[in-house]
C-alpha atoms as a PDB file:
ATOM      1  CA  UNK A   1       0.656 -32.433  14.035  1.00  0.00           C
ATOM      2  CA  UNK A   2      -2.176 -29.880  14.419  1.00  0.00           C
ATOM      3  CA  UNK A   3      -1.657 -26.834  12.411  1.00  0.00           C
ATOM      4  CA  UNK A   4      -3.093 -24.847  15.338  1.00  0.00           C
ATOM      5  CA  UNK A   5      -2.765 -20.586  14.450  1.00  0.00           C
ATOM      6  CA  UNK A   6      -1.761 -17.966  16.395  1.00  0.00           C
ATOM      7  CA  UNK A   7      -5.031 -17.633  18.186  1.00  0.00           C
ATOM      8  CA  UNK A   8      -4.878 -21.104  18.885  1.00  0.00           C
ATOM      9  CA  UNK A   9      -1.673 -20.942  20.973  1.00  0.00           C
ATOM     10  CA  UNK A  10      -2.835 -17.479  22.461  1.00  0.00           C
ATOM     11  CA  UNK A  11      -6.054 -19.498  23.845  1.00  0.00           C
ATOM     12  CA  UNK A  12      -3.486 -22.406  25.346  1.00  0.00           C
ATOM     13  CA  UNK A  13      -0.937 -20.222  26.922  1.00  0.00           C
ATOM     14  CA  UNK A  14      -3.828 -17.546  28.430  1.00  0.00           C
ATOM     15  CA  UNK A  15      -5.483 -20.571  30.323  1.00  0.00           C
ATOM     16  CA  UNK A  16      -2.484 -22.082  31.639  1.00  0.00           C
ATOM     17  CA  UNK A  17       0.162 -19.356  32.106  1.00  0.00           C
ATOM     18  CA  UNK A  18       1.933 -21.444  34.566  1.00  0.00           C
ATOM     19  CA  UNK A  19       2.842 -24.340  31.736  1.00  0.00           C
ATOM     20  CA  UNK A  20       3.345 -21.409  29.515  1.00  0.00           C
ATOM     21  CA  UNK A  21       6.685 -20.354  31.591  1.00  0.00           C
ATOM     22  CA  UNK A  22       7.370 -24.709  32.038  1.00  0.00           C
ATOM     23  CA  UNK A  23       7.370 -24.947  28.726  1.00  0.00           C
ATOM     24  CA  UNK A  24       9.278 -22.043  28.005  1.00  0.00           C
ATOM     25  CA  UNK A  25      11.901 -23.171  30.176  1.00  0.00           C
ATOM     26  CA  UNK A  26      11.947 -26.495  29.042  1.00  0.00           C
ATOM     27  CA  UNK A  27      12.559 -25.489  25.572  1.00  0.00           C
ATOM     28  CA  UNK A  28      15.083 -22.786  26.006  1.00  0.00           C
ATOM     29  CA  UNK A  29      17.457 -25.745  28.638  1.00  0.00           C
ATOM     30  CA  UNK A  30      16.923 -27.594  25.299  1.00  0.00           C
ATOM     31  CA  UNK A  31      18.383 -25.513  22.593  1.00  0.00           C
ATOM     32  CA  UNK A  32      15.761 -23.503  21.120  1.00  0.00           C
ATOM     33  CA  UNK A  33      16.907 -20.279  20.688  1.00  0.00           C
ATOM     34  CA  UNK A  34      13.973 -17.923  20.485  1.00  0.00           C
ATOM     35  CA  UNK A  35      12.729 -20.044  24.024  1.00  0.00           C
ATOM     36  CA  UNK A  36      16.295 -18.488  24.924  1.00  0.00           C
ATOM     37  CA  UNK A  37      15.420 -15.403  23.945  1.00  0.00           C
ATOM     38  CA  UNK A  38      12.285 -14.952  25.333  1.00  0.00           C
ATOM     39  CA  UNK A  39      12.959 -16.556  28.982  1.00  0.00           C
ATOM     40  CA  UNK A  40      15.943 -13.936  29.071  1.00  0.00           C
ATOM     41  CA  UNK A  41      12.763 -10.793  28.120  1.00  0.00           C
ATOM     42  CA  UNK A  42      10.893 -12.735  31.149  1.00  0.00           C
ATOM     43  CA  UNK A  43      13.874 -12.414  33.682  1.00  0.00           C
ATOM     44  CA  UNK A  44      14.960  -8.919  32.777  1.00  0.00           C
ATOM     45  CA  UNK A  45      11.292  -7.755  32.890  1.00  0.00           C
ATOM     46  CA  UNK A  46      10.101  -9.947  35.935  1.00  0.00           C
ATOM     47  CA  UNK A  47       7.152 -11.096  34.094  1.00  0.00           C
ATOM     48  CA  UNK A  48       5.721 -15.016  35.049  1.00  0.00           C
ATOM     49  CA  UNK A  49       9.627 -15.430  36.897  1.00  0.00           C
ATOM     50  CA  UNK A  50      11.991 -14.076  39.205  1.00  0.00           C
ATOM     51  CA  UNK A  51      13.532 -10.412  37.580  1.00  0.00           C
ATOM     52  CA  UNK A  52      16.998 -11.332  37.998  1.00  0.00           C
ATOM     53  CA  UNK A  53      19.290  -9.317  34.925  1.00  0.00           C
ATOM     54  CA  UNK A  54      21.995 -11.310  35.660  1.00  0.00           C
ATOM     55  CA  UNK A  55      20.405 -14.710  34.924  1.00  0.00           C
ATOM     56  CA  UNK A  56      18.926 -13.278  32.029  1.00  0.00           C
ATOM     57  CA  UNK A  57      22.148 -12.134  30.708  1.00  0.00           C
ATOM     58  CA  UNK A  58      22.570 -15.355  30.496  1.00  0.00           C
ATOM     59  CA  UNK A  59      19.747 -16.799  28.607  1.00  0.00           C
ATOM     60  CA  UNK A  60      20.840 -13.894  26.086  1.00  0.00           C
ATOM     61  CA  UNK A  61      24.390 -14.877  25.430  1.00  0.00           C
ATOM     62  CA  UNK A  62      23.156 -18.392  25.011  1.00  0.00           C
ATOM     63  CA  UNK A  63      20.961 -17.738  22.232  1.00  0.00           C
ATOM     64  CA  UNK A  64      23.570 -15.442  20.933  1.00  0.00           C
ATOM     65  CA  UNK A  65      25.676 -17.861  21.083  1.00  0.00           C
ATOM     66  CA  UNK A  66      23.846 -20.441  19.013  1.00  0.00           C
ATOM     67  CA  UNK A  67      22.729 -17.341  16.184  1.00  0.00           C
ATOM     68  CA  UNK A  68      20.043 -15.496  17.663  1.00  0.00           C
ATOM     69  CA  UNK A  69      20.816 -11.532  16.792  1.00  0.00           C
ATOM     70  CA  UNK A  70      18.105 -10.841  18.203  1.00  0.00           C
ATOM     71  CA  UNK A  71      20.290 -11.957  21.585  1.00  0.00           C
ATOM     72  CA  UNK A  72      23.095 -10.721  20.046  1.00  0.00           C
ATOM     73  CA  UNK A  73      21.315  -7.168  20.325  1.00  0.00           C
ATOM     74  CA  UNK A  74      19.941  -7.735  23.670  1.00  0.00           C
ATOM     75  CA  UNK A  75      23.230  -8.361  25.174  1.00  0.00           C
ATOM     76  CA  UNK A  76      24.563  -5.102  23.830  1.00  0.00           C
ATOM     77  CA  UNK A  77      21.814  -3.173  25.604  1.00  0.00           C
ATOM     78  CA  UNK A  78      22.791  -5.105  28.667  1.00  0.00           C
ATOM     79  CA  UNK A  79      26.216  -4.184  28.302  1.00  0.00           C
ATOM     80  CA  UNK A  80      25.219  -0.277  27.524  1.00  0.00           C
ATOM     81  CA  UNK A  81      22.633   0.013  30.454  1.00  0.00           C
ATOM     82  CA  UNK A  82      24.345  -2.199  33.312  1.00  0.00           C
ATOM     83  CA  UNK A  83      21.557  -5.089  33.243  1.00  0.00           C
ATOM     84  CA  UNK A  84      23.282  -8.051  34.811  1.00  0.00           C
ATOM     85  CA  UNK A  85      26.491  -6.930  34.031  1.00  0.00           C
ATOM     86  CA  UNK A  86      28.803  -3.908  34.448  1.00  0.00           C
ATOM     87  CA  UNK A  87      27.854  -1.180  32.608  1.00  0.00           C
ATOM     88  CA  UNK A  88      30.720  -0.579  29.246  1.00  0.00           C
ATOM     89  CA  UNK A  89      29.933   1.046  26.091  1.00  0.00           C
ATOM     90  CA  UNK A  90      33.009  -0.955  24.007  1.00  0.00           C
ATOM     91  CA  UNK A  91      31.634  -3.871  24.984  1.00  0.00           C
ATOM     92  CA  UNK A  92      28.006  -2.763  24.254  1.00  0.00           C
ATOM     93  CA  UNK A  93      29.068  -1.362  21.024  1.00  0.00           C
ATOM     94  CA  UNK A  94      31.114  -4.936  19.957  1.00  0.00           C
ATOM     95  CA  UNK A  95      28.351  -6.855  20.356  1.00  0.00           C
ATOM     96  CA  UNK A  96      25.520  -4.144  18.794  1.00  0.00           C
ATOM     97  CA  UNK A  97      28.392  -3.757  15.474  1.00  0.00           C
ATOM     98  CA  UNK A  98      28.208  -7.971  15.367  1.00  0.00           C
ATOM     99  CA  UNK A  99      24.340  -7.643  14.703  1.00  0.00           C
ATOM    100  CA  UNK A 100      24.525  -4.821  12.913  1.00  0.00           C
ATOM    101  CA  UNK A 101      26.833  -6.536  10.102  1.00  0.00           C
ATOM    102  CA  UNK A 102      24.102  -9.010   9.395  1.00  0.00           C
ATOM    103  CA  UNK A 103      21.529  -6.380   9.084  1.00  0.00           C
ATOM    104  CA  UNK A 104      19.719  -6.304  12.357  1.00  0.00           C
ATOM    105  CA  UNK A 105      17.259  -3.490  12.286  1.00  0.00           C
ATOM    106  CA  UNK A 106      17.451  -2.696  16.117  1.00  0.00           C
ATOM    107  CA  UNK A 107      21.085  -3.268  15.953  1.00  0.00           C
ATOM    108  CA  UNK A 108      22.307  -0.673  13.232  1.00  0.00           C
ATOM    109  CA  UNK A 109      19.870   1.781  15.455  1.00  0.00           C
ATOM    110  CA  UNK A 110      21.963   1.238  18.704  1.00  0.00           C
ATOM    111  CA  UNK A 111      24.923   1.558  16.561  1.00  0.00           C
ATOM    112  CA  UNK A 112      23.715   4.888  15.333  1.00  0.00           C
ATOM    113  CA  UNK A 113      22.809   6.054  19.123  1.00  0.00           C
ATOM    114  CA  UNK A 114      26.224   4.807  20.415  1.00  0.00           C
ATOM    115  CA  UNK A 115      28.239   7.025  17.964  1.00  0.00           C
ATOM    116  CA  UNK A 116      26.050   9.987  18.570  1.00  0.00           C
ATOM    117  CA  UNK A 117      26.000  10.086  22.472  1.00  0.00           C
ATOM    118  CA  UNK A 118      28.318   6.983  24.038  1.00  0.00           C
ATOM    119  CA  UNK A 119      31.120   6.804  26.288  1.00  0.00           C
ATOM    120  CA  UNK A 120      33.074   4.676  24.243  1.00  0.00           C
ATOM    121  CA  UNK A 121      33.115   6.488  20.384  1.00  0.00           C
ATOM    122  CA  UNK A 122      31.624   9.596  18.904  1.00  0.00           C
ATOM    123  CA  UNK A 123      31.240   9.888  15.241  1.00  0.00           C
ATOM    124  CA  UNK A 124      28.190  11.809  13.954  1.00  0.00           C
ATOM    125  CA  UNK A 125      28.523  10.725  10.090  1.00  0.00           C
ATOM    126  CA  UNK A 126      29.004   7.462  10.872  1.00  0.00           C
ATOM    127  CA  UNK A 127      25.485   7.466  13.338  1.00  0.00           C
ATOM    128  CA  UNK A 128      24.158   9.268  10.707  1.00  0.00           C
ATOM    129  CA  UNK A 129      24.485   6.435   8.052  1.00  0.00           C
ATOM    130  CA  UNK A 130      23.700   4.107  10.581  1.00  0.00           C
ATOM    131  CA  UNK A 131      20.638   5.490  10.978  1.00  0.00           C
ATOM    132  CA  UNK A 132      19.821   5.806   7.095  1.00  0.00           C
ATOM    133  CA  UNK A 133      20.470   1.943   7.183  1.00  0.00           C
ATOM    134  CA  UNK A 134      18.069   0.888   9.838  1.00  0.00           C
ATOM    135  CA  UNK A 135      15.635   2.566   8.118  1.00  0.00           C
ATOM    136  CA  UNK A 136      15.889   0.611   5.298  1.00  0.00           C
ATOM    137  CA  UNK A 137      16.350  -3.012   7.214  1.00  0.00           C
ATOM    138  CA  UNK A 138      12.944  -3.891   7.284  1.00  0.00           C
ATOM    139  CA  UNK A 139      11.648  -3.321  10.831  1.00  0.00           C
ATOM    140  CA  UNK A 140       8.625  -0.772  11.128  1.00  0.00           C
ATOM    141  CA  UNK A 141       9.581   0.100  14.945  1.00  0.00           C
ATOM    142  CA  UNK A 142      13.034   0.387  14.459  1.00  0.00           C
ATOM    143  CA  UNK A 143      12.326   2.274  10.678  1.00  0.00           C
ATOM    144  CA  UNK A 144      10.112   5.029  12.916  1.00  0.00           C
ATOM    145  CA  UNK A 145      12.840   5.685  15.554  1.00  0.00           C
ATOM    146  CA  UNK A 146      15.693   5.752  13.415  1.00  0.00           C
ATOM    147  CA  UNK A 147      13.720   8.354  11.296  1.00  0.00           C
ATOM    148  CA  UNK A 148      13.431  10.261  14.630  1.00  0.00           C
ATOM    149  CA  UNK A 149      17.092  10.792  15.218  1.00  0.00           C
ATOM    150  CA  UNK A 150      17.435  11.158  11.769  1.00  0.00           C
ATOM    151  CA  UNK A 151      15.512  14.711  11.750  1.00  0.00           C
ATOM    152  CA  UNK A 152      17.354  15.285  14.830  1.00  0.00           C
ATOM    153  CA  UNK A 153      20.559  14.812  13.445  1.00  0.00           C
ATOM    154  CA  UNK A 154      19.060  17.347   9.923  1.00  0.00           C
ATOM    155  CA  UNK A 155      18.070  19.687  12.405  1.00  0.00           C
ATOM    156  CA  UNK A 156      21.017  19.838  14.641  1.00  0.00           C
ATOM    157  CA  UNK A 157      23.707  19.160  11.849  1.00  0.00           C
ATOM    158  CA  UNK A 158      24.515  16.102  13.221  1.00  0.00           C
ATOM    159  CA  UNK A 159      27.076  13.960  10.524  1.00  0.00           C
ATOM    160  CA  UNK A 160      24.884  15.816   8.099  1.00  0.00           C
ATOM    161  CA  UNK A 161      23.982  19.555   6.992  1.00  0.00           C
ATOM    162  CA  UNK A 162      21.592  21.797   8.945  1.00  0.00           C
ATOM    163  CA  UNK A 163      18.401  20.964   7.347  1.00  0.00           C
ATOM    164  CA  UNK A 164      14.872  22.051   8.439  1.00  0.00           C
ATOM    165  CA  UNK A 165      12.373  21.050   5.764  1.00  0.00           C
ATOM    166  CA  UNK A 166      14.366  17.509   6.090  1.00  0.00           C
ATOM    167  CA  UNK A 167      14.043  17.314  10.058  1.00  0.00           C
ATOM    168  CA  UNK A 168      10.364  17.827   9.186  1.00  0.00           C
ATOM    169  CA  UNK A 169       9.826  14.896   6.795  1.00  0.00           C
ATOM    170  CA  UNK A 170      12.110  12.705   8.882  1.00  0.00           C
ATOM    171  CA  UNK A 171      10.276  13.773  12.108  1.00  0.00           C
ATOM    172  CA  UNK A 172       6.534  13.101  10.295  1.00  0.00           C
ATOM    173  CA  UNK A 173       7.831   9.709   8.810  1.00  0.00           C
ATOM    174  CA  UNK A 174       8.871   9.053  12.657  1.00  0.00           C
ATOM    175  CA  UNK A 175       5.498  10.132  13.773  1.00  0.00           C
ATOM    176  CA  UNK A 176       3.815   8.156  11.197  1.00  0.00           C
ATOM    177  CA  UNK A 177       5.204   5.173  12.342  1.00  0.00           C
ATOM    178  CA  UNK A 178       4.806   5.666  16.651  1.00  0.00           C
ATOM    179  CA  UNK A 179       7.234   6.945  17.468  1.00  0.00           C
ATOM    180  CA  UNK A 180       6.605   9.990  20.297  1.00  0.00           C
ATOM    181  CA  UNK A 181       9.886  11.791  20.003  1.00  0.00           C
ATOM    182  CA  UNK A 182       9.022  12.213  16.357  1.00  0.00           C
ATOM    183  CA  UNK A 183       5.597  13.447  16.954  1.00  0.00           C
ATOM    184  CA  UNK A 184       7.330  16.030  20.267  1.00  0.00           C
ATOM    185  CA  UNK A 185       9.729  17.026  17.744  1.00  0.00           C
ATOM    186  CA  UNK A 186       6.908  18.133  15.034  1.00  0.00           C
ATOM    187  CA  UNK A 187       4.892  19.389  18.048  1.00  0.00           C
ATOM    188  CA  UNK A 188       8.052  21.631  19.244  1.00  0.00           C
ATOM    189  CA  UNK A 189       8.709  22.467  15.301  1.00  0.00           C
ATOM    190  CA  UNK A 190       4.940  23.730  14.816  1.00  0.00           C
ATOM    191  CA  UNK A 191       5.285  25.963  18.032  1.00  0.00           C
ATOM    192  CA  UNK A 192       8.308  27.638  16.657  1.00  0.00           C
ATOM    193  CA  UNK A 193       6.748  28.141  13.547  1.00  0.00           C
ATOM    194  CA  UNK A 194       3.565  30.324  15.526  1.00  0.00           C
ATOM    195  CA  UNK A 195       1.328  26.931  14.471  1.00  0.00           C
ATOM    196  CA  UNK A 196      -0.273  26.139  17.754  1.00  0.00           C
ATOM    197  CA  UNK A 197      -3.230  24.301  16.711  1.00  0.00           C
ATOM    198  CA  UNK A 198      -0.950  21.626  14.746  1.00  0.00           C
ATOM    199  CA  UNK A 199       2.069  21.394  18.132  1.00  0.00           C
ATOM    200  CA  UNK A 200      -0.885  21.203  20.339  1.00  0.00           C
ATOM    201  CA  UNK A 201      -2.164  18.165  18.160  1.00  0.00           C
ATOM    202  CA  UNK A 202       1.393  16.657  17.904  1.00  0.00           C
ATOM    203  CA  UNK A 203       2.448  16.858  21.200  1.00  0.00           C
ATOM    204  CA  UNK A 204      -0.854  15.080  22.418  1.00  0.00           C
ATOM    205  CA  UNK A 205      -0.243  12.588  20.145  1.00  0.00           C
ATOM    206  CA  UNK A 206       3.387  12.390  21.127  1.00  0.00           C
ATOM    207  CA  UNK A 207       1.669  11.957  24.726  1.00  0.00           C
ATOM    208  CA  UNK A 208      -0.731   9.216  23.422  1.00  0.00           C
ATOM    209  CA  UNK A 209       2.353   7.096  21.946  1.00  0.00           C
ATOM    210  CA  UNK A 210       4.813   7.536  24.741  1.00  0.00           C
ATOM    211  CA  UNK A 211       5.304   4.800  27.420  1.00  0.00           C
ATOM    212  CA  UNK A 212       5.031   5.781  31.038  1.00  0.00           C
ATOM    213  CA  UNK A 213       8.719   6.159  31.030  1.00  0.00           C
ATOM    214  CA  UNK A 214       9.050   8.277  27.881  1.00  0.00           C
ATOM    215  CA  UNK A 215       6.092  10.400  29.313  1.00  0.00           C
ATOM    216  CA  UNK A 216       8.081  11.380  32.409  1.00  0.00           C
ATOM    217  CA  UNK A 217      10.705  12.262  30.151  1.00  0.00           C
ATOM    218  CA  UNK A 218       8.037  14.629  27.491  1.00  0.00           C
ATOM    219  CA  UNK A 219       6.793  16.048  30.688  1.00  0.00           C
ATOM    220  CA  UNK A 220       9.906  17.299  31.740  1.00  0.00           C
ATOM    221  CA  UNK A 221      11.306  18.541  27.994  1.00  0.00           C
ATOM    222  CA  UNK A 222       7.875  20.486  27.972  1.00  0.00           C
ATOM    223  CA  UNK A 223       8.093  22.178  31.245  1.00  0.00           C
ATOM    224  CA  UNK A 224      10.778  24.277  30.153  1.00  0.00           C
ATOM    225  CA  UNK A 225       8.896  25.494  27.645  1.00  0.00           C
ATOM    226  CA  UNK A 226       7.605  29.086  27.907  1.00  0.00           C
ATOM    227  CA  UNK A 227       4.603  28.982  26.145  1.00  0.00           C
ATOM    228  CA  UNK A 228       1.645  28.652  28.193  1.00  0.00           C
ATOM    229  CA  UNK A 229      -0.389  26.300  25.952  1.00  0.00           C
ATOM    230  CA  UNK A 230       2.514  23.539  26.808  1.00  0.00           C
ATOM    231  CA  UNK A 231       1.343  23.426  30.467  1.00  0.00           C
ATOM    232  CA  UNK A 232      -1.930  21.182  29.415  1.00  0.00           C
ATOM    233  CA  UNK A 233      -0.452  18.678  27.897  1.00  0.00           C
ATOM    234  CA  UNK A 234       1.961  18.753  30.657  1.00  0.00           C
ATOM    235  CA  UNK A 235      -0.873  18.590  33.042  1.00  0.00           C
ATOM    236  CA  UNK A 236      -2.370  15.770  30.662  1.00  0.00           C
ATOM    237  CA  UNK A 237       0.643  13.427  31.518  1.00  0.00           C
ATOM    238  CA  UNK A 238       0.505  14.209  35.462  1.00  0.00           C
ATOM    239  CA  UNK A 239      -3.456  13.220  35.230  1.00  0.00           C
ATOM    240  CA  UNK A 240      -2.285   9.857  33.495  1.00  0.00           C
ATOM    241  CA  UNK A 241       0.172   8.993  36.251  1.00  0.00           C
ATOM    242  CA  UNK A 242      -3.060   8.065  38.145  1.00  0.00           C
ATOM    243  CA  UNK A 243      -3.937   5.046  35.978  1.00  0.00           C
ATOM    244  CA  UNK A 244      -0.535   2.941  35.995  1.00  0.00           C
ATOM    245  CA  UNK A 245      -1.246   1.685  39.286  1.00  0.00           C
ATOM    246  CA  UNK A 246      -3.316  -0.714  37.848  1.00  0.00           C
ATOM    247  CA  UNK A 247      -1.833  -1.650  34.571  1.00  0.00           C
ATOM    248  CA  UNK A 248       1.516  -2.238  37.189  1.00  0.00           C
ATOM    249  CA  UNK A 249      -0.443  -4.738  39.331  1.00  0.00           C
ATOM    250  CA  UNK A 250      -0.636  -7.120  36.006  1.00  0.00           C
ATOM    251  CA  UNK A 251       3.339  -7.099  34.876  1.00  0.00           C
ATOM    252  CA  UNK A 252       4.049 -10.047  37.153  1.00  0.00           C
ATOM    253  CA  UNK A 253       1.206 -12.250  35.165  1.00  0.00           C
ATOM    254  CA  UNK A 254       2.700 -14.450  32.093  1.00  0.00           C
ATOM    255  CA  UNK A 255      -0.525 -13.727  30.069  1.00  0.00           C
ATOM    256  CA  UNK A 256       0.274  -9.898  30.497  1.00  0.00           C
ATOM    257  CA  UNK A 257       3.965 -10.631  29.220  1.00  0.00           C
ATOM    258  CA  UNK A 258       2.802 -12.563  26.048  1.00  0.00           C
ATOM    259  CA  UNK A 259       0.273  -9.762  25.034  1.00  0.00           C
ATOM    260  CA  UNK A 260       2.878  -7.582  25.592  1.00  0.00           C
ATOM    261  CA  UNK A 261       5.161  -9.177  22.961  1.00  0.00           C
ATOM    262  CA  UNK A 262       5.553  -7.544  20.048  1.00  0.00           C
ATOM    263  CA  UNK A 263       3.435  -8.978  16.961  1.00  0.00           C
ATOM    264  CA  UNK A 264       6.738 -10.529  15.672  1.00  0.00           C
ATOM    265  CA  UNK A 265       8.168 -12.120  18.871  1.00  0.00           C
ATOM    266  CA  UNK A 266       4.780 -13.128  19.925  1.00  0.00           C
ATOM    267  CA  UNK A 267       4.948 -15.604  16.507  1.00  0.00           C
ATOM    268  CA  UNK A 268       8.852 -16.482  17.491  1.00  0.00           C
ATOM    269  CA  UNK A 269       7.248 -17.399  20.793  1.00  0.00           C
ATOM    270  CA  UNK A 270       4.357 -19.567  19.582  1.00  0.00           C
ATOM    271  CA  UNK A 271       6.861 -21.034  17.136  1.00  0.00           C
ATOM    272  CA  UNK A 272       9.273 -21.859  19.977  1.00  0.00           C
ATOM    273  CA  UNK A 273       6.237 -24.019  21.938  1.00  0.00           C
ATOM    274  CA  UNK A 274       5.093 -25.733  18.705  1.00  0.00           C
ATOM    275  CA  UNK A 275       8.745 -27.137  18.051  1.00  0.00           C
ATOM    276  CA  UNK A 276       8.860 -27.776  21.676  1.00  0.00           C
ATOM    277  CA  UNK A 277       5.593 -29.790  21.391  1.00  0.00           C
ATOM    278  CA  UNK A 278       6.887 -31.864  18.012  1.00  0.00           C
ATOM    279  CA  UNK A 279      10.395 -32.657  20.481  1.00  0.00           C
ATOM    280  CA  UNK A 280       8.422 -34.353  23.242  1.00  0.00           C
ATOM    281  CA  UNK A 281       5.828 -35.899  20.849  1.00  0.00           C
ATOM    282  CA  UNK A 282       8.986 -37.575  19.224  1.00  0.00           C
ATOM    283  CA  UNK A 283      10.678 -38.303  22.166  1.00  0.00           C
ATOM    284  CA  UNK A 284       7.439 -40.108  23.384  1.00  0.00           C
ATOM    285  CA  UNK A 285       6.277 -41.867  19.729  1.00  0.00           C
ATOM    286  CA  UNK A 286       3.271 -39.886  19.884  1.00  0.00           C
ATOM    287  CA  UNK A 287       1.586 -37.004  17.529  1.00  0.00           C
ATOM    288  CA  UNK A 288       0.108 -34.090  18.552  1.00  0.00           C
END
């Protein structure tokens, strides 16, 4: 078999997206869990096939099924958001816990954010440690927003003591690592403080990291806030609104899905089509 790289596949799937979901397909109705995993993103998302949460539910709970945690995780944000099945925090919570135990970064996160605002269970020490863990498991993503509700919890005295200088670090560690609610949170700090240059800087950057969602959601926290300055970076956001349009018109395209694909599910991906390539070269007598 070729050792073709990353690149390699990138090239392959980018010319042909339309084999790119076939084969996708064909590996996940053959076992392959990260092809599960994946054609389950691809329904929920409505990328390269039909959005339909309920059928990938289903391609979740199969990989789950079969080991995936990453699956394992997904179907616990299915069960806490209502995506393809009724919406129930236990449930949610049973299934994130199952991940968690074998140290799934994402997992001990939606632990944490369960036990600090779910239906189902509220315990603020218990987030709180659940937080300390995921930012320790490894995962740079999950490591930067854990760190964000970390300074939250420090400066609300969430499971923890009121502590300021500690919300800071935790909030610039979150920052740091892209999250925007750690860089609002520094911005919002700084403006208490009577630091305007440094919130104005933070809170653009908390702009410049935030997805269109999570920029709705900035624009709103800020426009409560009294002082003046706030209103441009509020205005910023509006202003941005304008170019989505575009960037929308692409989310249907399997070649916008895989580029989408975070660096390390992009490789689980890739991984998934080279075993599927080494099955059918088997089945067939033949190398690639």
């Amino acid at each position: 078999m070729h050792h073709n790289s990353e690149a390699d596949w990138r090239c392959i799937l980018d010319c042909h997206p339309e084999l790119a979901v076939r084969w996708i397909q064909f590996a996940a109705e053959r076992g392959f869990k990260t092809a599960q995993l994946v054609l389950g993103q691809m329904h929920l998302d409505g990328r390269g096939v039909s959005c339909d949460p309920v059928i990938a539910y289903s391609w979740f709970e199969r990989a789950a099924r079969i080991g995936s945690l990453d699956a394992r995780n997904m179907l616990g944000r299915c069960h806490e958001f209502g995506w393809g099945v009724t919406a129930d925090h236990a449930a949610a919570m049973t299934h994130y816990r199952k991940a968690a135990a074998a140290g799934h970064p994402w997992a001990l996160y939606n632990v944490g954010c369960l036990l600090l605002y779910g239906k189902a269970e509220r315990n603020h020490a218990k987030a709180f440690r659940h937080f300390m863990a995921a930012t320790e498991a490894g995962h740079a993503e999950a490591r930067a927003k854990a760190f964000g509700l970390l300074g939250r919890c420090h400066e609300e005295g969430w499971g923890t003591p009121v502590d300021r200088a500690a919300a800071l670090r935790c909030y610039q560690l979150a920052a740091e690592g892209g999250d925007c609610w750690g860089a609002l949170n520094l911005g919002l700090l700084a403006l208490d403080a009577g630091r305007k240059e440094v919130a104005m800087c933070e809170l653009e950057r908390a702009v410049a990291l935030a997805t269109p969602h999570a920029r709705d959601a900035i624009a709103r926290t800020l426009s409560r806030h009294p002082d003046p300055a706030v209103a441009k970076v509020v205005s910023h956001i509006a202003t941005s609104r304008a170019d989505r349009t575009a960037a929308a018109s692409q989310t249907l395209d399997p070649r916008s899905f895989l580029h989408r694909l975070n660096l390390r599910h992009r490789a689980q991906f890739c991984l998934a089509l080279i075993l599927v390539f080494v099955f059918v070269a088997r089945r067939q007598g033949k190398l690639l």
